[in-house]
C-alpha atoms as a PDB file:
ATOM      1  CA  UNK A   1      39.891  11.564 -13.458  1.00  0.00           C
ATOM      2  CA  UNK A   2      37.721  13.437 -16.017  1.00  0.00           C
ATOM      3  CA  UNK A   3      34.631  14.150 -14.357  1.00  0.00           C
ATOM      4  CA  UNK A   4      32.891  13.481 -17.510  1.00  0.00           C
ATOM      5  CA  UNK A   5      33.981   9.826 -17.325  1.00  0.00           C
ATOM      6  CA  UNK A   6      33.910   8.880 -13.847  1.00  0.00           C
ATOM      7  CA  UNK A   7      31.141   6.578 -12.500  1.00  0.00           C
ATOM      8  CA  UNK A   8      28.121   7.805 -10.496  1.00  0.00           C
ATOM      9  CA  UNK A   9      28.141   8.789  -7.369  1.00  0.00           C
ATOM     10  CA  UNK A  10      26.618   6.772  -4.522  1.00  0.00           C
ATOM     11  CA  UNK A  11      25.910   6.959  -1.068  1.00  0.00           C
ATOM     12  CA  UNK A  12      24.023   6.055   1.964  1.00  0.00           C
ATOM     13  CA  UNK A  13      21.296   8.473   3.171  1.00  0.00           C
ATOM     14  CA  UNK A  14      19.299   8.640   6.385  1.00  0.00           C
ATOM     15  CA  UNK A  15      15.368  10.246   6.879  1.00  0.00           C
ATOM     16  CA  UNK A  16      14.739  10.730   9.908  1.00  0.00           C
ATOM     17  CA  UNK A  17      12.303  12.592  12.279  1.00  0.00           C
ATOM     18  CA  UNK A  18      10.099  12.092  15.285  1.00  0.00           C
ATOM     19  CA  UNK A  19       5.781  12.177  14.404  1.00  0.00           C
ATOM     20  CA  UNK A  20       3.588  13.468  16.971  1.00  0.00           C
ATOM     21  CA  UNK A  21      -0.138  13.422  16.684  1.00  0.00           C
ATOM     22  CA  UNK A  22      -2.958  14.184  18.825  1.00  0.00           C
ATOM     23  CA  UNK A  23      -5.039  11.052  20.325  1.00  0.00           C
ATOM     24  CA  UNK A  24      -8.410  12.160  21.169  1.00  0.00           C
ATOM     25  CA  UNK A  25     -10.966  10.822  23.713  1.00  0.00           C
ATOM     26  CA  UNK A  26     -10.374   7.020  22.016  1.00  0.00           C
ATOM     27  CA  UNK A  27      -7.151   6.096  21.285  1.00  0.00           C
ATOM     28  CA  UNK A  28      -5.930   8.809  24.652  1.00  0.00           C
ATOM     29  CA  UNK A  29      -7.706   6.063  26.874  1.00  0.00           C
ATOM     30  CA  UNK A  30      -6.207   2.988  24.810  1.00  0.00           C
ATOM     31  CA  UNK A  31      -2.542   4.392  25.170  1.00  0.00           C
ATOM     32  CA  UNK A  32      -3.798   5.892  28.964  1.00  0.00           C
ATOM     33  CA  UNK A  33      -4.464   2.024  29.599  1.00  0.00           C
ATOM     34  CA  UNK A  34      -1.867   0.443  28.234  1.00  0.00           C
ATOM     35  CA  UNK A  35       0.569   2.935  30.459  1.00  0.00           C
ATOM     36  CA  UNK A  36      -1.162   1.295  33.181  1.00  0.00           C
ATOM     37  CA  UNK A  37      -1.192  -2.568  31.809  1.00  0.00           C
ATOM     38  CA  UNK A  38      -4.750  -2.791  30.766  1.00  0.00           C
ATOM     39  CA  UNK A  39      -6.007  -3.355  27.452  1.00  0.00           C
ATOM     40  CA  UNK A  40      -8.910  -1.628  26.192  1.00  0.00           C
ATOM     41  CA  UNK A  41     -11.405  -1.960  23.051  1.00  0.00           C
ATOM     42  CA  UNK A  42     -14.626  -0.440  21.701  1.00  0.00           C
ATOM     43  CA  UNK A  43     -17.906  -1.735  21.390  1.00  0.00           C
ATOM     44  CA  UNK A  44     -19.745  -0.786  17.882  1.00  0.00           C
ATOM     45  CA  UNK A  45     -23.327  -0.666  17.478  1.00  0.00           C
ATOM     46  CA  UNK A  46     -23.117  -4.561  16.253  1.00  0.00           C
ATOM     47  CA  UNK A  47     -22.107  -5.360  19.915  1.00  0.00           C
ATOM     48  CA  UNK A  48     -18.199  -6.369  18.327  1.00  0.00           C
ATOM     49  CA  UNK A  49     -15.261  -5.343  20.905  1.00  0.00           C
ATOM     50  CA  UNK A  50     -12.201  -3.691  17.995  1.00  0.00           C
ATOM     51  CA  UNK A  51      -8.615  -4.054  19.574  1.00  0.00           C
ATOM     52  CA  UNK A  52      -7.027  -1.348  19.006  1.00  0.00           C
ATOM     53  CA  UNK A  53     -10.634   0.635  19.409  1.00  0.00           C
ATOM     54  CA  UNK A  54     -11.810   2.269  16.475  1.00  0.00           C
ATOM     55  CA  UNK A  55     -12.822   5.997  16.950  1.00  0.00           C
ATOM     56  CA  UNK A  56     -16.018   5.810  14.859  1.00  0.00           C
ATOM     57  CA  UNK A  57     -18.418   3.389  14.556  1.00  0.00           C
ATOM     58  CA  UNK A  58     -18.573   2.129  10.877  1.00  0.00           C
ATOM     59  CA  UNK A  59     -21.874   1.310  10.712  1.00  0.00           C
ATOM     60  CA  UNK A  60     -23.568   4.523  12.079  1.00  0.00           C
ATOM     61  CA  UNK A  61     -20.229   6.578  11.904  1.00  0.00           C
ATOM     62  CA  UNK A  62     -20.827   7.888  15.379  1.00  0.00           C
ATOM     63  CA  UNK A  63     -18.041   8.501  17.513  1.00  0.00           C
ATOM     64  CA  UNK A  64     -17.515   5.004  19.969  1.00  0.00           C
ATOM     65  CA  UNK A  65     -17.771   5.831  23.286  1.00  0.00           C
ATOM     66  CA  UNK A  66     -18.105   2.280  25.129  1.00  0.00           C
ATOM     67  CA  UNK A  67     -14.828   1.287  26.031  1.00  0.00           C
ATOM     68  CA  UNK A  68     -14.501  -2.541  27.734  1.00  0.00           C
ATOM     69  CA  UNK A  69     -11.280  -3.583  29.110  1.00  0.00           C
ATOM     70  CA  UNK A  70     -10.095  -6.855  27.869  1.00  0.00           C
ATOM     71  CA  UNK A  71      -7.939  -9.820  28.560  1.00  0.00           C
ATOM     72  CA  UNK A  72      -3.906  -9.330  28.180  1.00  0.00           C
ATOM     73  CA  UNK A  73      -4.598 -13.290  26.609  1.00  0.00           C
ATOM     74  CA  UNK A  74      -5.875 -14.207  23.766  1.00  0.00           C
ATOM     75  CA  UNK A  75      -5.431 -16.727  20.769  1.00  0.00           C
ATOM     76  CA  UNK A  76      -3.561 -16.693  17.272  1.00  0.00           C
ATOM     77  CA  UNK A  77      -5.274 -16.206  14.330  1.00  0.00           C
ATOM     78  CA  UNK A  78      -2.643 -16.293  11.319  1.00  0.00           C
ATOM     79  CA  UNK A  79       0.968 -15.700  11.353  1.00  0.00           C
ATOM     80  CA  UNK A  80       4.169 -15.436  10.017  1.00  0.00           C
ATOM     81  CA  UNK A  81       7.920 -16.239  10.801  1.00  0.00           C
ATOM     82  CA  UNK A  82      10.528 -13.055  10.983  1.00  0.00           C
ATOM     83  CA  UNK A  83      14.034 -14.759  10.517  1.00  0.00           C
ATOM     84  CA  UNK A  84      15.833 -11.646   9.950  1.00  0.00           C
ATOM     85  CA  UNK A  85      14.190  -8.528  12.123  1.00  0.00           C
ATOM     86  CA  UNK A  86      14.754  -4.928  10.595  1.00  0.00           C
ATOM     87  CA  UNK A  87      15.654  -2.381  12.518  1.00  0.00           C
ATOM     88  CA  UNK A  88      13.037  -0.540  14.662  1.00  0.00           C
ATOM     89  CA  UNK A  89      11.063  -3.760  14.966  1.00  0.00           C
ATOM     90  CA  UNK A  90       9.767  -4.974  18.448  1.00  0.00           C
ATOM     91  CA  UNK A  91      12.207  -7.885  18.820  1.00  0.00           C
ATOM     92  CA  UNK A  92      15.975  -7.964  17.667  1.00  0.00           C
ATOM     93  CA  UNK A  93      16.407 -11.829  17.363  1.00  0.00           C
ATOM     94  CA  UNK A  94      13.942 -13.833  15.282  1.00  0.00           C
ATOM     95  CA  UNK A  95      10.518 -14.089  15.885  1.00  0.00           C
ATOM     96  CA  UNK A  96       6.660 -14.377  14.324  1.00  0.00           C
ATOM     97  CA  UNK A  97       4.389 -11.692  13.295  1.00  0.00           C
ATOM     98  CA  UNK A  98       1.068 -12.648  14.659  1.00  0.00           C
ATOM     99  CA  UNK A  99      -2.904 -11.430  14.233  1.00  0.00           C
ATOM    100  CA  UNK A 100      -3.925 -11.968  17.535  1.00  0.00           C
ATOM    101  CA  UNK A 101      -7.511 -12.049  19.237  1.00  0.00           C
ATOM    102  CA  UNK A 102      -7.642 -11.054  22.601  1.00  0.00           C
ATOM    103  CA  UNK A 103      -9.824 -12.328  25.007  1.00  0.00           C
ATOM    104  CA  UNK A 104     -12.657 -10.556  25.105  1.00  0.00           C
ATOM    105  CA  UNK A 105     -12.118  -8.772  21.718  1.00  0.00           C
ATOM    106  CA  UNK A 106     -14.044  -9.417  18.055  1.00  0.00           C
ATOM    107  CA  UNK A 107     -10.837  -8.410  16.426  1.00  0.00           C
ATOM    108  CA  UNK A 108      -7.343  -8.826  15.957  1.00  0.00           C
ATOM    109  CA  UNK A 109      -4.064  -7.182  17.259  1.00  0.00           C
ATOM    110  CA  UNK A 110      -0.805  -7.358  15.179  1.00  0.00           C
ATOM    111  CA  UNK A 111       2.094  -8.013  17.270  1.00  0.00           C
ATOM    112  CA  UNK A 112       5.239  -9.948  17.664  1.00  0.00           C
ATOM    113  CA  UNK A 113       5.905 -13.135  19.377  1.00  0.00           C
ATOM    114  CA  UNK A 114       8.552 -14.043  20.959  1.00  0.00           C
ATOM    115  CA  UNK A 115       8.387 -18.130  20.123  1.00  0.00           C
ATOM    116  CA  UNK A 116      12.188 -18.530  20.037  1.00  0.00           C
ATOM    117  CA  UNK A 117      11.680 -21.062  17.451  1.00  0.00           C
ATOM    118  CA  UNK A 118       9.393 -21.428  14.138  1.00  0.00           C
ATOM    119  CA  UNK A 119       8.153 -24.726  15.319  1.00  0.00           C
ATOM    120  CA  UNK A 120       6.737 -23.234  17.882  1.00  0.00           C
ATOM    121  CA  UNK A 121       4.664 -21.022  16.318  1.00  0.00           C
ATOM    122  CA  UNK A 122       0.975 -22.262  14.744  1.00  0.00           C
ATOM    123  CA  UNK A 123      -2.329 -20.582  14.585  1.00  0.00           C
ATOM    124  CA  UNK A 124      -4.787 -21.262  17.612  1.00  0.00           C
ATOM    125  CA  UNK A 125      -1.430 -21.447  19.777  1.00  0.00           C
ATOM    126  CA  UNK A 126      -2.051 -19.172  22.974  1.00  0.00           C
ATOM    127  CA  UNK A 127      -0.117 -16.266  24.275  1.00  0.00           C
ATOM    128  CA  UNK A 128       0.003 -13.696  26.919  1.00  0.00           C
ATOM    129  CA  UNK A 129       1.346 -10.139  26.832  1.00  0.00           C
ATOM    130  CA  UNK A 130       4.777  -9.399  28.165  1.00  0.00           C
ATOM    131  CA  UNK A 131       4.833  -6.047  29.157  1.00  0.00           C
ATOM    132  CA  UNK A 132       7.621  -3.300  28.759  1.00  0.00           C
ATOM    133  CA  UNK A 133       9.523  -2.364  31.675  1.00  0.00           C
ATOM    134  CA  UNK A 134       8.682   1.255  31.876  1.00  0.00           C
ATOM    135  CA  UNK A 135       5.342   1.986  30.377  1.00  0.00           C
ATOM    136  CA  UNK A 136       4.629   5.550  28.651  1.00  0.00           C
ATOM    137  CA  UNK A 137       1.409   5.248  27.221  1.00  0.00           C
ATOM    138  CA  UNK A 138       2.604   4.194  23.598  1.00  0.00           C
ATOM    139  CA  UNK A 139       1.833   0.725  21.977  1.00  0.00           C
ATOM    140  CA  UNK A 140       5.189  -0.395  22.262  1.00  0.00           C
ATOM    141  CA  UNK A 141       4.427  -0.381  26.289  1.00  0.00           C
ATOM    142  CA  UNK A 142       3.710  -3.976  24.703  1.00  0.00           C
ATOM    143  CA  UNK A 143       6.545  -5.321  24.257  1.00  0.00           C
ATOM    144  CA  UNK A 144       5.273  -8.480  22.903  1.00  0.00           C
ATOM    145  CA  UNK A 145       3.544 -11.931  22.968  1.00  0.00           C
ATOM    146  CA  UNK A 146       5.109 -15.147  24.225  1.00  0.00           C
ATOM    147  CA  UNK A 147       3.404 -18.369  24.353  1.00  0.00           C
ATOM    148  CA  UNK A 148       1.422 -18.709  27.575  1.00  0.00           C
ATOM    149  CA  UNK A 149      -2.194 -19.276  28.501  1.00  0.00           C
ATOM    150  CA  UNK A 150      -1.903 -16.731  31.813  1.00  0.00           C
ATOM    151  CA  UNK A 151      -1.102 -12.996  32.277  1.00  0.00           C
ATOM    152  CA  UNK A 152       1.926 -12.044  32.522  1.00  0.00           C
ATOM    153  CA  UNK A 153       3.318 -12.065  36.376  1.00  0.00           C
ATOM    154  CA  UNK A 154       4.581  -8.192  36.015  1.00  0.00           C
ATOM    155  CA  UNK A 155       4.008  -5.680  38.992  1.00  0.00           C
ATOM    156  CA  UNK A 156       0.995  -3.597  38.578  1.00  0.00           C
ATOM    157  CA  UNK A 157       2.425  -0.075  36.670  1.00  0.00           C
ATOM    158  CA  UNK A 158       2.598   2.782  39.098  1.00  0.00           C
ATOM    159  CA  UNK A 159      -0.952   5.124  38.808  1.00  0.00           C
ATOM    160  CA  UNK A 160      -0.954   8.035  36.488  1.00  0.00           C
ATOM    161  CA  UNK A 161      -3.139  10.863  37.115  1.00  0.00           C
ATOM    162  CA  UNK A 162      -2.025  12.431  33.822  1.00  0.00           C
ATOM    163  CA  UNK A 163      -4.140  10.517  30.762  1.00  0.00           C
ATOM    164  CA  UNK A 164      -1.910  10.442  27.953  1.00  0.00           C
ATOM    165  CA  UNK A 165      -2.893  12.807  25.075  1.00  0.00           C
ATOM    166  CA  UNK A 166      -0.085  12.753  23.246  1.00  0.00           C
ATOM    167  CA  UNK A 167       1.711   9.754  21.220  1.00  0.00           C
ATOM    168  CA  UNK A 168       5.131  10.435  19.656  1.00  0.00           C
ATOM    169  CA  UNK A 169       6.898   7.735  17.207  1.00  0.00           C
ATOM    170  CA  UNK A 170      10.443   7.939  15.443  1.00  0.00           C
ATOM    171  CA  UNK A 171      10.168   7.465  11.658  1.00  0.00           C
ATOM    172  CA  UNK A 172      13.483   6.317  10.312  1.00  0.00           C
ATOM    173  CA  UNK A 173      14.886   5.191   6.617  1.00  0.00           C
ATOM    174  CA  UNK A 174      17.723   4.220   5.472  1.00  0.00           C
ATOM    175  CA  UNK A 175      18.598   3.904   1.693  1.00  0.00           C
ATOM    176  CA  UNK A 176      21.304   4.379  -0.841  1.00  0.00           C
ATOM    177  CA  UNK A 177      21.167   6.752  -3.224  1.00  0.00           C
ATOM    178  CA  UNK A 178      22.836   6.350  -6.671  1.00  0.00           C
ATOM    179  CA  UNK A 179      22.879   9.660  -8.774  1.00  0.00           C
ATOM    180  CA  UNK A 180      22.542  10.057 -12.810  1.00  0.00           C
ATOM    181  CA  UNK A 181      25.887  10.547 -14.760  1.00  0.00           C
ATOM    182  CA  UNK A 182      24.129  14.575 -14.925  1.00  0.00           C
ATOM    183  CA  UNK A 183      24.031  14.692 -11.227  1.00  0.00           C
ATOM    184  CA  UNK A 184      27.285  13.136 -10.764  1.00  0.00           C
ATOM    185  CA  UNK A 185      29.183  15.751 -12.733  1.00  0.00           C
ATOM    186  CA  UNK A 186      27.161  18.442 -11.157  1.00  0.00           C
ATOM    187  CA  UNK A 187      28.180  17.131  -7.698  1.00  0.00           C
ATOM    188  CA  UNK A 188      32.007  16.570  -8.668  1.00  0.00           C
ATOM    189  CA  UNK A 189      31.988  20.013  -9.960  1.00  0.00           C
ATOM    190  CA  UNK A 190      30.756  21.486  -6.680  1.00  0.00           C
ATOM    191  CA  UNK A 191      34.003  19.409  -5.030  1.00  0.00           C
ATOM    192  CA  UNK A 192      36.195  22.085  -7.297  1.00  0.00           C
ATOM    193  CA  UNK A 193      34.194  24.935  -6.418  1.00  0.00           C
ATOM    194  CA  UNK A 194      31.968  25.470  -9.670  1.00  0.00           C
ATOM    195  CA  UNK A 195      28.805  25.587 -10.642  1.00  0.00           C
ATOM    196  CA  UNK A 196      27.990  23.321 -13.555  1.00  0.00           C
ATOM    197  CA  UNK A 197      24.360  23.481 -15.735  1.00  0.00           C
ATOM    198  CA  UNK A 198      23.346  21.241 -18.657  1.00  0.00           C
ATOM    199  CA  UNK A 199      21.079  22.188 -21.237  1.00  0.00           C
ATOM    200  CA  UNK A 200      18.156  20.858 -22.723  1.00  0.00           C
ATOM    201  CA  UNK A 201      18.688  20.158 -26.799  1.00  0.00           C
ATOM    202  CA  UNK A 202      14.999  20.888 -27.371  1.00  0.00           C
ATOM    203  CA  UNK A 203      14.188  23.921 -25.552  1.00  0.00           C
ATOM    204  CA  UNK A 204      17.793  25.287 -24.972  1.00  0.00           C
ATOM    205  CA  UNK A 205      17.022  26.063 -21.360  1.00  0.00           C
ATOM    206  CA  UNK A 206      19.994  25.354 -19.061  1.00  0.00           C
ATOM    207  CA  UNK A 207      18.867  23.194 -15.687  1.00  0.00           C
ATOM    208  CA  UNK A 208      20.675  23.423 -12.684  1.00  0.00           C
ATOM    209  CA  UNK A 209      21.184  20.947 -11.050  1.00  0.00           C
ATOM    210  CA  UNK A 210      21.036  18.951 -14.063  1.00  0.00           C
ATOM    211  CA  UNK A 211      18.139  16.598 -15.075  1.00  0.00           C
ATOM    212  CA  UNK A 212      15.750  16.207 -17.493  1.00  0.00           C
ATOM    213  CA  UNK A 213      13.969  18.494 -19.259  1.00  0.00           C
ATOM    214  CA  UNK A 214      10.187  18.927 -17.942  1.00  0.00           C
ATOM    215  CA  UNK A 215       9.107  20.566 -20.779  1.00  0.00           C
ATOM    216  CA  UNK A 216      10.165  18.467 -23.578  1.00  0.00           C
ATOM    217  CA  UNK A 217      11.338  15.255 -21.158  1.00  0.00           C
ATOM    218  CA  UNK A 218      14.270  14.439 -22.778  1.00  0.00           C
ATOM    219  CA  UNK A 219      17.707  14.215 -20.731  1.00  0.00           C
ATOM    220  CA  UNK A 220      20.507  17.383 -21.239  1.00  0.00           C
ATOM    221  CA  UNK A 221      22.898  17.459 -23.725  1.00  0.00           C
ATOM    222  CA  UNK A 222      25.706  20.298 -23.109  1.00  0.00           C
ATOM    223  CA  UNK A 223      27.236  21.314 -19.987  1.00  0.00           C
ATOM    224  CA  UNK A 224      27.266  24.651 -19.221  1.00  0.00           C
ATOM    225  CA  UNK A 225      28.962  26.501 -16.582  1.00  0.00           C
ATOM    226  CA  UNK A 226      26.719  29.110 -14.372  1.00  0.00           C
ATOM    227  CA  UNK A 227      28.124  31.745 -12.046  1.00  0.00           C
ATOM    228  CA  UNK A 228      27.790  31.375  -8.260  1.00  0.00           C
ATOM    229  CA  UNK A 229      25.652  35.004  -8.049  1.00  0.00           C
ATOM    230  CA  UNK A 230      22.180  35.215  -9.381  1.00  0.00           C
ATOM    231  CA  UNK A 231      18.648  37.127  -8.606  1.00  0.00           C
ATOM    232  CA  UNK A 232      16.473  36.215  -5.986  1.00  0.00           C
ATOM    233  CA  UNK A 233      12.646  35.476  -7.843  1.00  0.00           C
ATOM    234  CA  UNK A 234      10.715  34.232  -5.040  1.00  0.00           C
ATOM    235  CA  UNK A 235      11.616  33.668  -0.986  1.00  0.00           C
ATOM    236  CA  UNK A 236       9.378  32.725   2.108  1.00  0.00           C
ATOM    237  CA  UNK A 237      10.350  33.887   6.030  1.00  0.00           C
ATOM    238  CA  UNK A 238      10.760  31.433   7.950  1.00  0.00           C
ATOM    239  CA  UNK A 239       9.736  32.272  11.361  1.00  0.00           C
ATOM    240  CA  UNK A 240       8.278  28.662  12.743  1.00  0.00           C
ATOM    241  CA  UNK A 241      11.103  27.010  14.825  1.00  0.00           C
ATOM    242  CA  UNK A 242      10.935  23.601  14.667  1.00  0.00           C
ATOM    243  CA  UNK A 243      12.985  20.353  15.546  1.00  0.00           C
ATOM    244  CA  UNK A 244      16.763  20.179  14.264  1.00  0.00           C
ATOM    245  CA  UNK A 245      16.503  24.023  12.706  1.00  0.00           C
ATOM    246  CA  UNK A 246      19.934  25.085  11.841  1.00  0.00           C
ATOM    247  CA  UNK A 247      19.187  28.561  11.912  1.00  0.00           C
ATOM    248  CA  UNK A 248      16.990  31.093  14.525  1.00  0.00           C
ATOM    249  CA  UNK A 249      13.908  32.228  13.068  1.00  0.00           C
ATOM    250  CA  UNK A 250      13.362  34.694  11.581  1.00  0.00           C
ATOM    251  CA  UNK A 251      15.354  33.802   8.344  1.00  0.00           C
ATOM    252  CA  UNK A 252      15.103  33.127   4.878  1.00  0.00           C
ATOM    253  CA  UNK A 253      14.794  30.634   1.965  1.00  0.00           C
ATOM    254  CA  UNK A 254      14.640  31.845  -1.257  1.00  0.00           C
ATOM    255  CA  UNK A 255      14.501  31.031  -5.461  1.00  0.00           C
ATOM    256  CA  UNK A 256      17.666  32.015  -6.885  1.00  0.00           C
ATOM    257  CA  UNK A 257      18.161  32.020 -10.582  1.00  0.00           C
ATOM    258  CA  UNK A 258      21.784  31.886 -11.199  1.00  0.00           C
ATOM    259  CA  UNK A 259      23.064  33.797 -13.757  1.00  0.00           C
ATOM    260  CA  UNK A 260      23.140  31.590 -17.165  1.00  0.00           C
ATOM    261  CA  UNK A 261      20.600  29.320 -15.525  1.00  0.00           C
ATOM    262  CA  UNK A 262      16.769  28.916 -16.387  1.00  0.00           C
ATOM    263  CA  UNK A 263      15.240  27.494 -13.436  1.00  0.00           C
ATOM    264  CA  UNK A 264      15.841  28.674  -9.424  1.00  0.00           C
ATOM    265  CA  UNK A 265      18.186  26.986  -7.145  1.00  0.00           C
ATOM    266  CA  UNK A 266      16.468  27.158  -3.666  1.00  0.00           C
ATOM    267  CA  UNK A 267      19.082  28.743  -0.670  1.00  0.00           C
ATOM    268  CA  UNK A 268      19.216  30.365   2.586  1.00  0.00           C
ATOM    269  CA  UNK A 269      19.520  33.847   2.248  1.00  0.00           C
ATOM    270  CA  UNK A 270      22.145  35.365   4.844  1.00  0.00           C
ATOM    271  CA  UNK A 271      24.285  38.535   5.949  1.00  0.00           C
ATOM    272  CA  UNK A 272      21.185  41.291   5.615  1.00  0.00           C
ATOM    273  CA  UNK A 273      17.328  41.213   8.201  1.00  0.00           C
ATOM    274  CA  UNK A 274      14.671  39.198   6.752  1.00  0.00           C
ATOM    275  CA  UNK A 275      12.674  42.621   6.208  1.00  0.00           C
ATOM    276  CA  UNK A 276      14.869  43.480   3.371  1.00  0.00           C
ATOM    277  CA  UNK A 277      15.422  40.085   1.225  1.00  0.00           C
ATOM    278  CA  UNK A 278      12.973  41.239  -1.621  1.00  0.00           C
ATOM    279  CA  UNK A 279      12.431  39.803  -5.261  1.00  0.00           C
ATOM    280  CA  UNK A 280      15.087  40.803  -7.546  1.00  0.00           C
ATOM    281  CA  UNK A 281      17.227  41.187  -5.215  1.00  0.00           C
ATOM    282  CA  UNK A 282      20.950  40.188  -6.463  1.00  0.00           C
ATOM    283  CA  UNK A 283      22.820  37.754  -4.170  1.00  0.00           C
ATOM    284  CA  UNK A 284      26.279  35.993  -3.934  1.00  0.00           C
ATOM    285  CA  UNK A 285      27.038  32.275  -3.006  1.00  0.00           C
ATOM    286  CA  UNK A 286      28.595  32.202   0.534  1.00  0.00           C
ATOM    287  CA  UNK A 287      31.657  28.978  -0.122  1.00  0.00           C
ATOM    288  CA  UNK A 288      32.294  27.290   2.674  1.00  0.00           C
ATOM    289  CA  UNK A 289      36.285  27.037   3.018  1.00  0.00           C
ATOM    290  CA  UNK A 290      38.238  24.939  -0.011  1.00  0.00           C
ATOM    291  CA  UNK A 291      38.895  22.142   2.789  1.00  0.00           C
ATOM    292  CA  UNK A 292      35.698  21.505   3.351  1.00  0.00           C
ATOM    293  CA  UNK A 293      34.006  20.955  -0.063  1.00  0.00           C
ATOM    294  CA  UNK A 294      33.020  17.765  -1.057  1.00  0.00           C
ATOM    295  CA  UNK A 295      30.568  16.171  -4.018  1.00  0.00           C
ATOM    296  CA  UNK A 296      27.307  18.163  -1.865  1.00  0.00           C
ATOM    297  CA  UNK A 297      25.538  21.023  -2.339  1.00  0.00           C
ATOM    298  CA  UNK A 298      26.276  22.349   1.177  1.00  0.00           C
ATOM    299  CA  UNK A 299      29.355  23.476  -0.327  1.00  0.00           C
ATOM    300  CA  UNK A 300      27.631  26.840  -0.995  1.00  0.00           C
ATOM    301  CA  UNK A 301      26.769  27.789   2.714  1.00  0.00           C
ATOM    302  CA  UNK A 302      24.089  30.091   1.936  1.00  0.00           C
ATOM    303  CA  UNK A 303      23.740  33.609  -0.486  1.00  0.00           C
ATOM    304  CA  UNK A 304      24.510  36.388   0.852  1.00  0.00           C
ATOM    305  CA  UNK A 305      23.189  40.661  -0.758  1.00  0.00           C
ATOM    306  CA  UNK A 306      25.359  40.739  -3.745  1.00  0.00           C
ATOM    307  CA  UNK A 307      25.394  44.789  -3.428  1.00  0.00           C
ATOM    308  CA  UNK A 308      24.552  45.118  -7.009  1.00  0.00           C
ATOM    309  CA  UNK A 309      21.404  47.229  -8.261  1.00  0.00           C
ATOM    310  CA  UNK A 310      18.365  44.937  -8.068  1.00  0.00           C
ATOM    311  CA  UNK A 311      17.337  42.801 -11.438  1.00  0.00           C
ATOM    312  CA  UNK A 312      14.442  44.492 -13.106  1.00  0.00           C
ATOM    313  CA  UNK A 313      11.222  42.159 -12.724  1.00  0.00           C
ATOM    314  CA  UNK A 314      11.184  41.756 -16.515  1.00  0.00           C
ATOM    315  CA  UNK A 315      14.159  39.988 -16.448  1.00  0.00           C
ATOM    316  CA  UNK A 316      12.974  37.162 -13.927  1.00  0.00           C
ATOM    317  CA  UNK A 317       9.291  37.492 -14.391  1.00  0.00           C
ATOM    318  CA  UNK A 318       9.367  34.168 -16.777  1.00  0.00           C
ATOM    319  CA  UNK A 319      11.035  31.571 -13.742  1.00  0.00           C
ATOM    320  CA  UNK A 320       8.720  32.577 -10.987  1.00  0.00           C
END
């Protein structure tokens, strides 16, 4: 099929990656507590008890210190019914979203509830927390609600000497990506081993990949075909390692303007130290092997020193 012709190109992609932030003196004892089945709040100036605590007081924006351990009951205040849950959510068959007051608390907790049934549901209705097996120290270590006007009957969690500090959550989303007719073609040509450009019909500047023009903003008009070798106009070492890195630190990713093209591709830079990738430096694309390539970029493994007498600035100074 004519790549010019054929459809987009669609497919499922996946975000993922695990956040981990600091809790402080506050929110350390909340999640500290809720390791050990308690629930804590924090008394503001106005005598109110938030649930989860709030770290500064919003009336005198002092930092709360007074932390009173509430009730694992507490009441409904407004809800709503969940008939299909999403992945990642606290309960994997249907159940209510709930603002609920804790005993003891000014405030309201959002949580799930694990009514079984819509008609069970209704605001003022009482529930109890059901604790997680295993507690961490992460507000998941409630499970959920469930209708019930007493605690929970779970075995006191083991003591912790270690407060928890720390609170780490998995971000995850899932979406389908559908790519522009430009894109498409770009991404089809990659799958036969070239690189393909399109040009702007106002400015005459050739984009790759393809898209449209942020000068003038009007879509490209002309493909053009770029060689797979270019100059290197910016780069950064990387020498942080970090969570699902490909690569040992130190290495590099750098600009590379591909010859016939007016704006940088960003690449890993490969096959030379770190201490010598330097601006106008003239580099090679690195194909991964013919049965391999597909409609993706990581077709081109990485650039690689080209062994060709470095570009003069003048001729790169204009796509920094």
């Amino acid at each position: 099929m004519d790549i010019a012709q054929a459809p987009p190109l669609s497919a499922p992609m996946d975000i993922a990656f695990d956040y981990t932030r600091s809790l402080g003196p506050v929110l350390g004892r909340f999640m500290t507590g809720l390791r050990d089945r308690r629930v804590y709040g924090g008394r503001t100036s106005d005598g109110r008890v938030h649930v989860p605590p709030l770290e500064y007081d919003p009336l005198t924006h002092a930092p709360v210190t007074d932390l009173v351990e509430v009730s694992p009951t507490g009441t409904v205040v407004s809800w709503s019914w969940m008939s299909r849950p999403l992945e990642g959510q606290p309960l994997d068959l249907p159940f209510g979203w709930a603002l609920i007051r804790l005993d003891g608390a000014d405030t309201a907790l959002l949580h799930a509830v694990d009514a079984g049934d819509p008609g069970r549901m209704r605001t003022g209705m009482r529930v109890r927390i059901r604790w997680a097996a295993e507690p961490v120290g992460h507000i998941r270590d409630i499970a959920c609600f469930e209708p019930g006007d007493t605690p929970f009957s779970a075995s006191p969690a083991a003591a912790a000497s270690t407060p928890v500090t720390t609170m780490t959550t998995p971000i995850r989303l899932h979406y389908r990506h559908t790519t522009s007719a430009e894109e498409s073609r770009y991404l089809r040509a990659l799958a036969e081993g070239r690189l393909l450009g399109q040009r702007c019909p106002v400015c005459r500047k050739v984009y790759v990949p393809p898209r449209v023009c942020p000068a003038d903003g009007v879509p490209p008009d002309e493909e053009v075909a770029v060689a797979d070798r270019g100059t290197v106009t910016t780069f950064c070492v990387v020498n942080v390692p970090f969570a699902g890195q490909r690569l040992d630190p130190p290495y590099v990713v750098a600009q590379v303007l591909l010859d016939g093209a007016d704006i940088p591709l960003p690449h890993l830079i490969v096959g030379c130290p770190a201490e010598e990738v330097r601006m106008g430096m003239r580099v090679a694309a690195v194909w991964r092997e013919p049965e391999r390539w597909s409609t993706t970029p990581e077709n081109i493994a990485h650039f690689a020193p080209a062994g060709e007498p470095d570009a003069p600035y003048e001729s790169y100074a204009d796509h920094l």
